[in-house]
N, C-alpha and C. Protein backbone atom coordinates (compact mmCIF):
# COMPACT_ATOMS: atom_id res chain seq x y z
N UNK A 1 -8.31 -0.79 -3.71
CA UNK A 1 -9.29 0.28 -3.71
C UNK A 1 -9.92 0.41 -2.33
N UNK A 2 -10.55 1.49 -1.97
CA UNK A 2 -10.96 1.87 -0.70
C UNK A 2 -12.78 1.71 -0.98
N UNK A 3 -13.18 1.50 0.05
CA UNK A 3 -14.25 0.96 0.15
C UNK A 3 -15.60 2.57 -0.64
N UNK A 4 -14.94 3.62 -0.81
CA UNK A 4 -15.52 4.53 -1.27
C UNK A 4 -15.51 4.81 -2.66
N UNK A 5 -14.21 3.61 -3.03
CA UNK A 5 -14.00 4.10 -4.50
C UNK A 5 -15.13 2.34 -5.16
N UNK A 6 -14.95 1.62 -4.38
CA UNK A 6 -15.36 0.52 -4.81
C UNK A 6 -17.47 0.54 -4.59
N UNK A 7 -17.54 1.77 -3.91
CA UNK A 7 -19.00 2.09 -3.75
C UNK A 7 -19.52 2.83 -5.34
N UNK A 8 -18.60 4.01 -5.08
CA UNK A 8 -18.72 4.91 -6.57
C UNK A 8 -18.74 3.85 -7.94
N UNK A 9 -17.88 2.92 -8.01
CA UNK A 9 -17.74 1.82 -8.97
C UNK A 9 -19.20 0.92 -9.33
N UNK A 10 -19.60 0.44 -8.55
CA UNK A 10 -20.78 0.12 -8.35
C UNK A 10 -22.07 0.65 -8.52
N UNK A 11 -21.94 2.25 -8.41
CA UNK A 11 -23.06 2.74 -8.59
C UNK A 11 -23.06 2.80 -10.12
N UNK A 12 -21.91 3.89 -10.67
CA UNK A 12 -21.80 3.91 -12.26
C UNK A 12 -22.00 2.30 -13.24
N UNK A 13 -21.82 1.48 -12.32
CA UNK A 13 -21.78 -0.04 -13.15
C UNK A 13 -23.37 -0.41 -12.72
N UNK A 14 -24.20 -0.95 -11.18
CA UNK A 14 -25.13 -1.47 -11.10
C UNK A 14 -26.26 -0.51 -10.85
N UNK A 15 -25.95 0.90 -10.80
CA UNK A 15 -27.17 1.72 -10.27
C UNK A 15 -27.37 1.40 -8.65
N UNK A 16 -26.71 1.29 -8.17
CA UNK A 16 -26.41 1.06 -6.58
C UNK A 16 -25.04 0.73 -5.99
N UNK A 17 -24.64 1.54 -4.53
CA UNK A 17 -23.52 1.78 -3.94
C UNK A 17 -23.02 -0.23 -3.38
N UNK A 18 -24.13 -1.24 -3.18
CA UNK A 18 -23.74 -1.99 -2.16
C UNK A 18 -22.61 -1.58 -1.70
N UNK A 19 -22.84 -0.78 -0.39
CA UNK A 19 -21.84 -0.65 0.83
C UNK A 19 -21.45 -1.68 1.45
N UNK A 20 -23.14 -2.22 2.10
CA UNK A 20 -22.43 -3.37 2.72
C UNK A 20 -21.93 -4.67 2.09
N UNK A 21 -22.42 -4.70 0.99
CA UNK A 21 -21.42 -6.17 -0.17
C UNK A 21 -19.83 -5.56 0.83
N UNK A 22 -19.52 -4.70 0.09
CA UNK A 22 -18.02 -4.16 -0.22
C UNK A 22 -17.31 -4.11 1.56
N UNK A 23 -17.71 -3.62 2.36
CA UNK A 23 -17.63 -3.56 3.79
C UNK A 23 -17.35 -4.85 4.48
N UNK A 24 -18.08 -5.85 4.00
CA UNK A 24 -18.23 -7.64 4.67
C UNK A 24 -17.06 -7.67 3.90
N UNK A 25 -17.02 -7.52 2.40
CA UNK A 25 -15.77 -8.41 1.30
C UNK A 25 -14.59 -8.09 2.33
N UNK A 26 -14.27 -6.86 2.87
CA UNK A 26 -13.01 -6.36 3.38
C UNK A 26 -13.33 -6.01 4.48
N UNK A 27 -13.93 -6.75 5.47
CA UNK A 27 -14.10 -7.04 6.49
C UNK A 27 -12.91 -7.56 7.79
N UNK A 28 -11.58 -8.02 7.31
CA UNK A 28 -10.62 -8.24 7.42
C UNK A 28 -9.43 -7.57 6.68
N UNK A 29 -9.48 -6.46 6.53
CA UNK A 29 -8.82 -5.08 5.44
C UNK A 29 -7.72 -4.55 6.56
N UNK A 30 -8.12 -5.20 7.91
CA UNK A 30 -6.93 -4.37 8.84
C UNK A 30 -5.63 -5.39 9.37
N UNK A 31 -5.63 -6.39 8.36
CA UNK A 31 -4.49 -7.68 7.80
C UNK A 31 -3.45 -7.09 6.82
N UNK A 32 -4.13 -5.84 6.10
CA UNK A 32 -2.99 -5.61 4.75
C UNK A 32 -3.56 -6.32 3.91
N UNK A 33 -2.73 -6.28 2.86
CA UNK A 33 -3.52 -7.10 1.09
C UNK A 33 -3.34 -8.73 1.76
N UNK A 34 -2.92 -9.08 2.37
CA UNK A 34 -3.08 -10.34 2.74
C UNK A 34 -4.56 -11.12 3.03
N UNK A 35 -5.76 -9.83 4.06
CA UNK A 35 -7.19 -9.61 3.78
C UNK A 35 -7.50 -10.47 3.03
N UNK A 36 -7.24 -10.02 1.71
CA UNK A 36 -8.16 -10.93 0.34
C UNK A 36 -7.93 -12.41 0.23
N UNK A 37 -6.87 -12.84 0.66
CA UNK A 37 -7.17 -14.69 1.00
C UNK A 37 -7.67 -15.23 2.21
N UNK A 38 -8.78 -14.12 2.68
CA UNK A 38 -10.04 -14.61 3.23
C UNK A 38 -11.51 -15.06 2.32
N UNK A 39 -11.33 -13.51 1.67
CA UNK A 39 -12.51 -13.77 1.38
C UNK A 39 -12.60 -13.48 -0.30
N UNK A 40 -11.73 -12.94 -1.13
CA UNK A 40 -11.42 -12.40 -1.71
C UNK A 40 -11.16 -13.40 -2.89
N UNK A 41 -12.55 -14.69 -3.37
CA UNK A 41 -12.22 -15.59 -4.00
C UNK A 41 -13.44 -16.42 -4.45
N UNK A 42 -13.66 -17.12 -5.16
CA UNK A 42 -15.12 -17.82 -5.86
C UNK A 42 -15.79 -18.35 -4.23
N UNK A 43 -14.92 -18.74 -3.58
CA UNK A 43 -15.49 -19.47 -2.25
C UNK A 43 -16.31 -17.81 -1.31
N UNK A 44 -15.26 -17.35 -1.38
CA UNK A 44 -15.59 -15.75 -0.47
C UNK A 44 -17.33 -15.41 -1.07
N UNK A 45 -16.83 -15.05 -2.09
CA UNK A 45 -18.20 -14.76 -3.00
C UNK A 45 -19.32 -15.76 -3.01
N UNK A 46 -19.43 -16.95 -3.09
CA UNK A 46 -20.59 -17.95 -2.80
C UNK A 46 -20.87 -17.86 -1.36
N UNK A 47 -20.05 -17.39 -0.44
CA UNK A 47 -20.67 -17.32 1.15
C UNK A 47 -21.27 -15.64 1.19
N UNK A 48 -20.85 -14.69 0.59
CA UNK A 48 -21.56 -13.67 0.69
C UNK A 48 -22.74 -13.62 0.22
N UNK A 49 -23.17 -14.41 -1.25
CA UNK A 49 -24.71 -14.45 -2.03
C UNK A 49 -25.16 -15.44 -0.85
N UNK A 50 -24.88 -16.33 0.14
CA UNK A 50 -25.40 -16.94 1.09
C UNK A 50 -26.03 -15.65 2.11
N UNK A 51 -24.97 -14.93 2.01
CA UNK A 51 -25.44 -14.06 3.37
C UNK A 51 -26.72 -12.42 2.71
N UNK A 52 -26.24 -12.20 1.43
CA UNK A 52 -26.80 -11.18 1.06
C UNK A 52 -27.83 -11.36 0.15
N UNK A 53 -27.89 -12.39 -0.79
CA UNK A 53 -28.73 -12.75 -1.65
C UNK A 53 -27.94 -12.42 -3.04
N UNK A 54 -28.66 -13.00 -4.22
CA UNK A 54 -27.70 -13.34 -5.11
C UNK A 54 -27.77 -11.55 -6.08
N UNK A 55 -28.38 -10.86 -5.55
CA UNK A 55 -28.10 -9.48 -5.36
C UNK A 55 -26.63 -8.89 -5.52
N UNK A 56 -25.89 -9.48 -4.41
CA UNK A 56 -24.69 -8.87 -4.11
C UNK A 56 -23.75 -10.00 -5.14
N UNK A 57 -23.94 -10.87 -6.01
CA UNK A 57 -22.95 -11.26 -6.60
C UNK A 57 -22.10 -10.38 -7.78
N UNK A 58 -22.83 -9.37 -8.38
CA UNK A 58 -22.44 -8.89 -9.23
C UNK A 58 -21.62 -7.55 -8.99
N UNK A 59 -21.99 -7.22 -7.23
CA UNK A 59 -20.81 -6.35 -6.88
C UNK A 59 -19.57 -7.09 -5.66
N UNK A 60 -20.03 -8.31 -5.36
CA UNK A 60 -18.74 -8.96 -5.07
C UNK A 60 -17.69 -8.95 -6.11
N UNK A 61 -18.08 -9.80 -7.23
CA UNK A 61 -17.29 -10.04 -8.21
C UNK A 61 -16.41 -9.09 -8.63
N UNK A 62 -16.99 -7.63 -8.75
CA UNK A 62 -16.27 -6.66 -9.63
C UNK A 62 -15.36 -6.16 -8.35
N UNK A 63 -15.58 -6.11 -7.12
CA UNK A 63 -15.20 -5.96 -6.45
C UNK A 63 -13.24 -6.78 -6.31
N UNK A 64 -13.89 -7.74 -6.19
CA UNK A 64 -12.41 -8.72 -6.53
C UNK A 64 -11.94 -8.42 -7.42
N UNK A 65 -12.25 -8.58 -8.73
CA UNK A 65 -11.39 -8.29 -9.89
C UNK A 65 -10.78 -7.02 -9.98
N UNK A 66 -11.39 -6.05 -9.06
CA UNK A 66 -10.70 -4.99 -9.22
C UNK A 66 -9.66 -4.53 -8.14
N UNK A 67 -9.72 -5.11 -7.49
CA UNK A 67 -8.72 -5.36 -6.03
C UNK A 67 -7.35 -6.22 -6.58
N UNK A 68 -8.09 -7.33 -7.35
CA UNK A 68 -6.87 -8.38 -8.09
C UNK A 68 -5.89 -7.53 -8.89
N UNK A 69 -6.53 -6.53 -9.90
CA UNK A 69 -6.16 -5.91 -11.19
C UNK A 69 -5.11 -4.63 -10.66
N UNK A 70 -5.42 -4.18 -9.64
CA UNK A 70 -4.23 -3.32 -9.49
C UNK A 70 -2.32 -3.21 -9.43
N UNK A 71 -3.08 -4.99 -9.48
CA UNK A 71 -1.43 -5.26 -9.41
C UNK A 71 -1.29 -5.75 -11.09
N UNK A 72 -1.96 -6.13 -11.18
CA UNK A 72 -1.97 -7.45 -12.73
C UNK A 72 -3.09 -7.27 -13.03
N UNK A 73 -3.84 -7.58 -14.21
CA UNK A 73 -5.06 -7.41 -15.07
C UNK A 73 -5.39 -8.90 -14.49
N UNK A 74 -6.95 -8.95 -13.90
CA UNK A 74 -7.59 -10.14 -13.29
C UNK A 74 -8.50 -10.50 -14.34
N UNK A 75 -8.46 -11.59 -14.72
CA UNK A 75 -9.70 -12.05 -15.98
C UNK A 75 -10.16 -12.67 -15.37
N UNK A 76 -9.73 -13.59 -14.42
CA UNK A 76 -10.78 -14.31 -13.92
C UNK A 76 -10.57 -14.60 -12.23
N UNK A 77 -11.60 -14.77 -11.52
CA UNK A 77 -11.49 -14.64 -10.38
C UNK A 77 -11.38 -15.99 -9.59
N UNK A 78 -9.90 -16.53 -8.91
CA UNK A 78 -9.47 -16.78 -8.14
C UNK A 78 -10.15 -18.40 -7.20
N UNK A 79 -10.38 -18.83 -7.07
CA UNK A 79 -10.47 -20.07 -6.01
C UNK A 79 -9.52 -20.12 -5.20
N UNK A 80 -10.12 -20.31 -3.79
CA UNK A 80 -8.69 -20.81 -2.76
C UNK A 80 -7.63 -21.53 -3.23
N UNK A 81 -8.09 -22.53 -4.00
CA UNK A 81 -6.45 -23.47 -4.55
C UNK A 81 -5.85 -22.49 -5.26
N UNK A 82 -6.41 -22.30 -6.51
CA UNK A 82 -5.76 -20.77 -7.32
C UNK A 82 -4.44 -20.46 -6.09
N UNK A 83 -5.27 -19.52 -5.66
CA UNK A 83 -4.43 -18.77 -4.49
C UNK A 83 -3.15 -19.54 -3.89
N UNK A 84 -3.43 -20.76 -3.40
CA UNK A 84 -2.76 -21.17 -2.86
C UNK A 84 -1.64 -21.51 -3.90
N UNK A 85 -1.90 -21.96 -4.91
CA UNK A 85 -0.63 -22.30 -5.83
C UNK A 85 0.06 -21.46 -6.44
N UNK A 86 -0.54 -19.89 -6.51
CA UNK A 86 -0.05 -19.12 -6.91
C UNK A 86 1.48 -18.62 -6.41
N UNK A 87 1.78 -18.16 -7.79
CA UNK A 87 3.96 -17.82 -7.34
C UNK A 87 3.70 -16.70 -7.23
N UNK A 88 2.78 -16.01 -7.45
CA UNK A 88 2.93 -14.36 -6.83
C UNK A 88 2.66 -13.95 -5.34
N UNK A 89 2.18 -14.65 -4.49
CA UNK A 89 2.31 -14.56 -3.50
C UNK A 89 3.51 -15.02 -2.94
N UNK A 90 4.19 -15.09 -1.38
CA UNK A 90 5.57 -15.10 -0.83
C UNK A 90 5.07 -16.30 -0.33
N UNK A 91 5.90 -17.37 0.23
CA UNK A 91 5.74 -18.87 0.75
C UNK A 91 4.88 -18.37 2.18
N UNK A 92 5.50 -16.86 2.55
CA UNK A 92 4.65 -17.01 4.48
C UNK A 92 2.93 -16.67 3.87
N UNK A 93 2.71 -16.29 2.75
CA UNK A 93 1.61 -16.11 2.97
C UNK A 93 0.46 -17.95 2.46
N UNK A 94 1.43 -18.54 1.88
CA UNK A 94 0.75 -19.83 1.04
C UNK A 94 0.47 -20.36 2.67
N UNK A 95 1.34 -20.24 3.76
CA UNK A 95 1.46 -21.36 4.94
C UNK A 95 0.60 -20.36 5.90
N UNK A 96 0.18 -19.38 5.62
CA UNK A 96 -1.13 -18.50 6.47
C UNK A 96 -2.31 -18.97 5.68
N UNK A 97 -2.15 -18.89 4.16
CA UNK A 97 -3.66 -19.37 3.50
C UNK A 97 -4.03 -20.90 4.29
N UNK A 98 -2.48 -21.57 4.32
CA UNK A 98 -2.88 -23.01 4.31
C UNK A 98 -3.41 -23.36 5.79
N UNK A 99 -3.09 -22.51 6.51
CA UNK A 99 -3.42 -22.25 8.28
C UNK A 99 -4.91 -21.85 8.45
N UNK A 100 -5.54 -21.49 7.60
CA UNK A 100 -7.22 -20.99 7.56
C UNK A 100 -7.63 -22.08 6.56
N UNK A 101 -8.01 -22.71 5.37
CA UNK A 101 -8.65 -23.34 4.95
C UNK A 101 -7.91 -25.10 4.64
């Protein structure tokens, strides 16, 4: 989703756009879907309520799950290991995750 559709989402769900939640989450968006094993994970999300206040957890979250879900239905959101063990990603991206954390 584009950072306009994930604003509109937010408003109809929390009664507010958080732009900038959604802007920081994909802050690294000019990587390709690869982006989201930055930040795009229970860890991502506990450093943003660090940076925004626990305000922005409830449009981080939906944020991810709905970024996750376009490919596959996301029930639950992700941890770096998650990620890393995951078979849906390609081996170059497990040895780029494993190159950042």
């Amino acid at each position: 989703m584009r950072c306009k559709e994930h604003c509109a989402k937010s408003k109809e769900l929390f009664g507010e756009e958080g732009e900038s939640y959604h802007k920081w989450i994909d802050s690294y968006a000019a990587l390709g879907y690869r982006h989201r094993l930055i930040l795009h994970h229970k860890e991502g999300i506990e450093v943003g309520i660090q940076l925004f206040g626990e305000k922005a957890r409830k449009h981080l979250e939906q944020h991810v799950i709905d970024d996750y879900s376009m490919n596959t239905p996301c029930i639950e959101i992700p941890t770096i290991e998650q990620l890393r063990k995951d078979s849906n990603y390609p081996e170059g991206f497990k040895f780029w995750l494993d190159s950042w954390f």
